[in-house]
Protein backbone atom coordinates (compact mmCIF):
# COMPACT_ATOMS: atom_id res chain seq x y z
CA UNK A 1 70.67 86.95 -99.06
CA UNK A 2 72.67 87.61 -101.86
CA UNK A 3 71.99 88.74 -105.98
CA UNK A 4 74.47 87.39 -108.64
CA UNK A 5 74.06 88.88 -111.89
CA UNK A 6 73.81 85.97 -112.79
CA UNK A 7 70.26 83.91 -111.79
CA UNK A 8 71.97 82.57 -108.95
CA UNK A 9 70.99 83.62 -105.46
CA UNK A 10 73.15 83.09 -102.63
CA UNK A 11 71.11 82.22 -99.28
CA UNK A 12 72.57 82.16 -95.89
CA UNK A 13 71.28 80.54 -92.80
CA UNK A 14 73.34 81.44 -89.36
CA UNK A 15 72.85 78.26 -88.09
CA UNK A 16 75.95 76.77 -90.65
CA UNK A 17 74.47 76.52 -94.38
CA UNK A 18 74.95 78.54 -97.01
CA UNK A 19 73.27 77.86 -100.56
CA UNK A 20 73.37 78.86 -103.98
CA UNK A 21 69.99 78.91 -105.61
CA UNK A 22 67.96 79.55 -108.71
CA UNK A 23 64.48 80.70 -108.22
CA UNK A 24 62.14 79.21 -111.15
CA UNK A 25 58.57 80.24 -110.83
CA UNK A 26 57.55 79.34 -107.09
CA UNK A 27 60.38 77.06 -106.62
CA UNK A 28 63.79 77.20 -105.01
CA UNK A 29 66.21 74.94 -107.02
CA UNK A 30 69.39 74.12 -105.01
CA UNK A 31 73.05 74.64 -107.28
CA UNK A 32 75.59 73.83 -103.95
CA UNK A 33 75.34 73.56 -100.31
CA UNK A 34 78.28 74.17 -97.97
CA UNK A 35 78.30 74.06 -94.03
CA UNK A 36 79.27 77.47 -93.13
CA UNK A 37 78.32 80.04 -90.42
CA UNK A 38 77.26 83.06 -92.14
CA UNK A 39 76.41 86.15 -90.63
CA UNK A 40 76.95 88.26 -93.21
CA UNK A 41 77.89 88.42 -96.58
CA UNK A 42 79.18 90.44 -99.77
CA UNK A 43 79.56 89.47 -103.48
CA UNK A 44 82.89 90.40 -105.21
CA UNK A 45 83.39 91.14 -108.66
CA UNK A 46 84.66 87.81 -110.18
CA UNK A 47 81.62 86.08 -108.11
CA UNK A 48 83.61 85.19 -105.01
CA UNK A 49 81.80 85.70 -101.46
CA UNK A 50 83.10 87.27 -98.60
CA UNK A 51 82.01 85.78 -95.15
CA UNK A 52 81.67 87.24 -91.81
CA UNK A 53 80.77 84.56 -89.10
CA UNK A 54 80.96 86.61 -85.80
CA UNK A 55 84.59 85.22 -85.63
CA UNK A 56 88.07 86.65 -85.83
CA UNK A 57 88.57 85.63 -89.72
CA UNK A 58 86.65 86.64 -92.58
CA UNK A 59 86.77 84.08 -95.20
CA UNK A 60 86.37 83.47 -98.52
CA UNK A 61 83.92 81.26 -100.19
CA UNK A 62 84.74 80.02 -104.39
CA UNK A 63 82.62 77.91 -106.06
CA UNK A 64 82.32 75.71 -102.96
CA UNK A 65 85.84 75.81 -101.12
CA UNK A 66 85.73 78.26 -97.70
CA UNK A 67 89.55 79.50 -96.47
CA UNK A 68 90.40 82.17 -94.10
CA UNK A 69 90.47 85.64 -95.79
CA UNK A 70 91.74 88.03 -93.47
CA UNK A 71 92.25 87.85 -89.55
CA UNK A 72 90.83 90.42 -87.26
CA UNK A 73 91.90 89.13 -83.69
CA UNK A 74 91.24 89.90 -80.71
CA UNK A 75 88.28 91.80 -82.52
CA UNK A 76 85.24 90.30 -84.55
CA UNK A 77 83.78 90.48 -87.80
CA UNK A 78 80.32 92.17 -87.97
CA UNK A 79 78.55 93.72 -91.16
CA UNK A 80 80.66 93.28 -94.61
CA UNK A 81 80.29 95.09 -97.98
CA UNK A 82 81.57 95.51 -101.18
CA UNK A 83 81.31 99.08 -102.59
CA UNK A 84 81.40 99.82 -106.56
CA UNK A 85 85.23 100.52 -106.07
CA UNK A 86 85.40 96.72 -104.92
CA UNK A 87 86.65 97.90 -101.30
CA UNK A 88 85.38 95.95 -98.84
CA UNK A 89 84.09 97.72 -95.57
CA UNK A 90 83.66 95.09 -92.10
CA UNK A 91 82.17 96.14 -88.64
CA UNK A 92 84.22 94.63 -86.25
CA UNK A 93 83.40 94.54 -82.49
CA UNK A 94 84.95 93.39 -79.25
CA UNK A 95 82.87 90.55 -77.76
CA UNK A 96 80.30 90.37 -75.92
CA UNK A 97 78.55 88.70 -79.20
CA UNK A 98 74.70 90.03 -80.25
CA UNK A 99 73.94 86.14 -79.50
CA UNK A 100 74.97 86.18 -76.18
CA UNK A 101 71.44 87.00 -74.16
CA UNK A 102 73.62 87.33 -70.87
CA UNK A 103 75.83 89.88 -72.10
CA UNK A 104 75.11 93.24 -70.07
CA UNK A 105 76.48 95.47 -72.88
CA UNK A 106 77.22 95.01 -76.92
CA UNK A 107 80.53 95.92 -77.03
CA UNK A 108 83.16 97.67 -75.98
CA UNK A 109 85.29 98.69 -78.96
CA UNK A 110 84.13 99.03 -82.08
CA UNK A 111 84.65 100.25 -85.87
CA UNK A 112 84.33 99.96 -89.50
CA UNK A 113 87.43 100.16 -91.80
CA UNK A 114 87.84 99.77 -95.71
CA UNK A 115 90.40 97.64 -97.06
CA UNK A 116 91.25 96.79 -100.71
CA UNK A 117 91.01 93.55 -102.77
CA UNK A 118 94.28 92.71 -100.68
CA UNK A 119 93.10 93.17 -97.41
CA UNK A 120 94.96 96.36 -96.92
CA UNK A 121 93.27 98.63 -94.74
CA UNK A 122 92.50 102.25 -96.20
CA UNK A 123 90.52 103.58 -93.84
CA UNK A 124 89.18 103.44 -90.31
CA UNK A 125 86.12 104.68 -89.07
CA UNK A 126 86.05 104.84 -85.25
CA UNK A 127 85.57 108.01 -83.53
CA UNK A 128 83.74 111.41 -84.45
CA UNK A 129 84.75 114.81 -84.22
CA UNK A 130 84.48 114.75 -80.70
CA UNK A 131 86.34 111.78 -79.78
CA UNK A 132 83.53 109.70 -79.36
CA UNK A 133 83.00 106.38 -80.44
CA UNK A 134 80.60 106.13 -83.78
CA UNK A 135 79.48 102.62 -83.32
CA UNK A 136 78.25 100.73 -80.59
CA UNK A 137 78.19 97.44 -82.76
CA UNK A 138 78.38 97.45 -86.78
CA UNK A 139 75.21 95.41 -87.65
CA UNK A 140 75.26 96.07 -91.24
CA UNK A 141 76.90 97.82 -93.90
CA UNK A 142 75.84 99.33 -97.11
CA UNK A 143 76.75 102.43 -99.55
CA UNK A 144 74.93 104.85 -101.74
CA UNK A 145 77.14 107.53 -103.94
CA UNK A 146 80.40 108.28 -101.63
CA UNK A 147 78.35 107.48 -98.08
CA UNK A 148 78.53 104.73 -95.87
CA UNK A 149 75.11 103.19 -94.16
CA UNK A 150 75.48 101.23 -90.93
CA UNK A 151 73.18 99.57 -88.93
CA UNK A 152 74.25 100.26 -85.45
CA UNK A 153 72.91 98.40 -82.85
CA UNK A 154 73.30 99.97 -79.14
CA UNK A 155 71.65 97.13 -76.83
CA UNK A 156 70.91 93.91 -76.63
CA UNK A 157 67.08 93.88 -78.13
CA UNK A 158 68.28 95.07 -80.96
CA UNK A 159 67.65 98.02 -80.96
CA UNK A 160 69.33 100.63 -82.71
CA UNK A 161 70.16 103.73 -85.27
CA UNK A 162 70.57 104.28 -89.34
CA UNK A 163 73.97 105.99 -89.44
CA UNK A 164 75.39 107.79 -93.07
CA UNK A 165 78.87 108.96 -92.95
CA UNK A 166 81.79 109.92 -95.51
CA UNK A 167 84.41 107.70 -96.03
CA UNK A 168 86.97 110.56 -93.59
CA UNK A 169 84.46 109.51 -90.72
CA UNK A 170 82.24 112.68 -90.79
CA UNK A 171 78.75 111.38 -89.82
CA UNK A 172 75.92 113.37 -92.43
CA UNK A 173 72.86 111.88 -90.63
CA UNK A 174 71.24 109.64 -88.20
CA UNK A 175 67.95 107.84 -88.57
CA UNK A 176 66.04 106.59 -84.89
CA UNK A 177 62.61 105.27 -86.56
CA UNK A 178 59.94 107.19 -87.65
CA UNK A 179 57.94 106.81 -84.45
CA UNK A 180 54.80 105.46 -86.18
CA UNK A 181 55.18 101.53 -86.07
CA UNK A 182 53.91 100.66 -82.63
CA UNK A 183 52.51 97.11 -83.20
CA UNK A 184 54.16 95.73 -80.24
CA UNK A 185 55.40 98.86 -78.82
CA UNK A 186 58.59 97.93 -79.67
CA UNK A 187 61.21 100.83 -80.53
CA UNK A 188 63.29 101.00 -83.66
CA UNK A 189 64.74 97.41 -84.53
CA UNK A 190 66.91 97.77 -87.50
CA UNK A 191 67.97 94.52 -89.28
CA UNK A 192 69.30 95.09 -92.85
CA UNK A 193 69.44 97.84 -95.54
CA UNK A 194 68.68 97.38 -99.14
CA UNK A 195 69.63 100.40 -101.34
CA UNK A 196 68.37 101.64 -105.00
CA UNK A 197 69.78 105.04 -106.83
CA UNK A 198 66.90 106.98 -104.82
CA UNK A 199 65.73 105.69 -101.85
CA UNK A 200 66.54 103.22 -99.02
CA UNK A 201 65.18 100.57 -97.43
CA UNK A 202 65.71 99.24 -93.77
CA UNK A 203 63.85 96.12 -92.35
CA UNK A 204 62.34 96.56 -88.73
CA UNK A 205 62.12 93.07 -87.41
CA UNK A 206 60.42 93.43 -83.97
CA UNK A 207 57.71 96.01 -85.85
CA UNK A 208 57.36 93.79 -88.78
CA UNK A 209 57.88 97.22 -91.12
CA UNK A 210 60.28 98.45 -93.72
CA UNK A 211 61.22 102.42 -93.62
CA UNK A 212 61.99 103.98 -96.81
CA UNK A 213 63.98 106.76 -96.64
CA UNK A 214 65.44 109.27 -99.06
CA UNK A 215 69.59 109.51 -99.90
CA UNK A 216 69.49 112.45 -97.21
CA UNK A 217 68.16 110.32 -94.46
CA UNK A 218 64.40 111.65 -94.70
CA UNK A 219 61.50 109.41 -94.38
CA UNK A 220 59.46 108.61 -97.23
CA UNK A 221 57.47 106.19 -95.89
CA UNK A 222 56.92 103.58 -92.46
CA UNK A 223 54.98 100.65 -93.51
CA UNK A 224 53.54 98.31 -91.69
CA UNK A 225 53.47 94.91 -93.42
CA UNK A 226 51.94 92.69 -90.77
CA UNK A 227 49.19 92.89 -92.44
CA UNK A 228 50.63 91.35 -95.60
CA UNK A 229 51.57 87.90 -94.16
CA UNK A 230 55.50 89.52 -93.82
CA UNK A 231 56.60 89.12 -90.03
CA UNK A 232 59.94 89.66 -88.86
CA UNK A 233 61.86 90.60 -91.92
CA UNK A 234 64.84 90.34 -91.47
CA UNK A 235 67.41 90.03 -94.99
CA UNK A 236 66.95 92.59 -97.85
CA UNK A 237 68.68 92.51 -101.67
CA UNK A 238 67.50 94.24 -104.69
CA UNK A 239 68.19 92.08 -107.65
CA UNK A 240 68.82 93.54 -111.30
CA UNK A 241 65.23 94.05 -111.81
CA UNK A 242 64.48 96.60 -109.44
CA UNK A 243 62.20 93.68 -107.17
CA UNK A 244 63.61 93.33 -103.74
CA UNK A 245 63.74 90.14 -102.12
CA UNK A 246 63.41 89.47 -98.05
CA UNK A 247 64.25 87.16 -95.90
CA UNK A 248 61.96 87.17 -92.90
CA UNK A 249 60.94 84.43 -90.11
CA UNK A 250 57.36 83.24 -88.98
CA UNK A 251 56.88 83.98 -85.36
CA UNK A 252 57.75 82.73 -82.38
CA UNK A 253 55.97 80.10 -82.23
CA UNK A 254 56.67 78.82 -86.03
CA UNK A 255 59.97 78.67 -86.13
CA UNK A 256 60.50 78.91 -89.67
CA UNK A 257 61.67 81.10 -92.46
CA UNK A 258 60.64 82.26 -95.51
CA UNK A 259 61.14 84.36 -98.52
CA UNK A 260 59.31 86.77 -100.60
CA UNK A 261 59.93 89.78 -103.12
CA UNK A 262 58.18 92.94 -103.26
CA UNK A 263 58.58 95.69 -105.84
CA UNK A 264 58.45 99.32 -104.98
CA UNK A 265 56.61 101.58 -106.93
């Protein structure tokens, strides 16, 4: 899910849709449709969208047209942001895919680099100070200020880590879970990030909870919201309001999604 500033709301589905919408009152009004696989995706300035399908390209999406944006190959793209200096930052792996349930590891090679509007690379964000690798898949991508939040995952139930780190590479803190959230006695199962100018917010599918935690990495709060009707969530976006909207799915055994917005007080 993705904010204009505009009224217009871009929402993905993985399967191969992607639609702009207007919400008005309860009601989700339909702009344009396209068939594309999205697994992530990032606003740019002049409106454009930047796509990452778990494929070698990213593309570009304008005002209903998708091309090829930048190739990537032999590697894929993961995660994909656009920071307030309109760089854009993509996790790229080395298959096996996340959607591959036979796959006996995530990935072998991994990292996150920043390019500019012309898909020049700037940086490259691969190894620590100790020459090991940083990432073990890039789920997701955000920034706050001059750090860079990833969603790492490190197996294949999705579990994983909160990393912050400078844009030289120099990880500032890690976040596991807060240890709290035991409603299926699942561990940490980061999905997405949404960030404000003081806090941030990751959605724990498998614990249906969100984790709010401080521009330093501390926790503020682990909240379960089973209880509210929200399982799974999975998407996060603030809008220019201050509300944050989800994405989140039904269960296993309703297969659908849906889509609410909470604001945090």
């Amino acid at each position: 899910m993705q904010h204009c500033d505009s009224d217009t709301t871009f929402i993905a589905f993985f399967r191969g849709k992607l639609e702009a919408v207007k919400f008005e009152d309860d009601n989700i009004i339909i702009q344009k449709e396209v068939e594309v696989k999205v697994f992530d995706m990032a606003i740019q300035q002049n409106g454009d969208l930047i796509i990452s399908s778990l494929e070698n390209d990213l593309k570009l999406y304008n005002n209903g047209d998708v091309k090829s944006f930048k190739s990537f190959s032999p590697l894929k793209t993961a995660g994909v942001h656009i920071n307030k200096h309109n760089q854009i930052l993509v996790g790229l792996f080395e298959s096996p895919t996340p959607d591959n349930p036979s796959a006996k590891r995530v990935s072998k090679h991994t990292k996150v680099v920043v390019m500019n509007q012309k898909s020049d690379i700037q940086h490259t964000l691969e190894f620590d100070t100790d020459n090991q690798r940083l990432f073990t898949l890039p789920f997701r991508i955000k920034t706050l200020n001059d750090k860079i939040l990833v969603v790492d995952l490190i197996n294949q139930n999705f579990n994983g880590t909160v990393l912050a780190l400078d844009y030289g590479g120099q990880l500032q803190w890690t976040y596991k879970g807060c240890g709290s959230v035991d409603i299926n006695d699942t561990e940490f199962t980061p999905h997405d990030i949404a960030v404000s100018s003081d806090m941030i917010v990751v959605s724990d599918f498998s614990n249906h909870a969100l984790h709010i935690l401080s521009p330093t990495g501390e926790i503020i709060l682990c909240k379960d919201i089973f209880h509210l009707g929200i399982i799974h969530p999975f998407s996060l976006d603030f809008d220019k309001n201050g509300v944050m909207w989800m994405g989140c799915g039904m269960g296993t055994n309703k297969p659908q999604t849906s889509i609410c917005a909470l604001k945090l007080v």
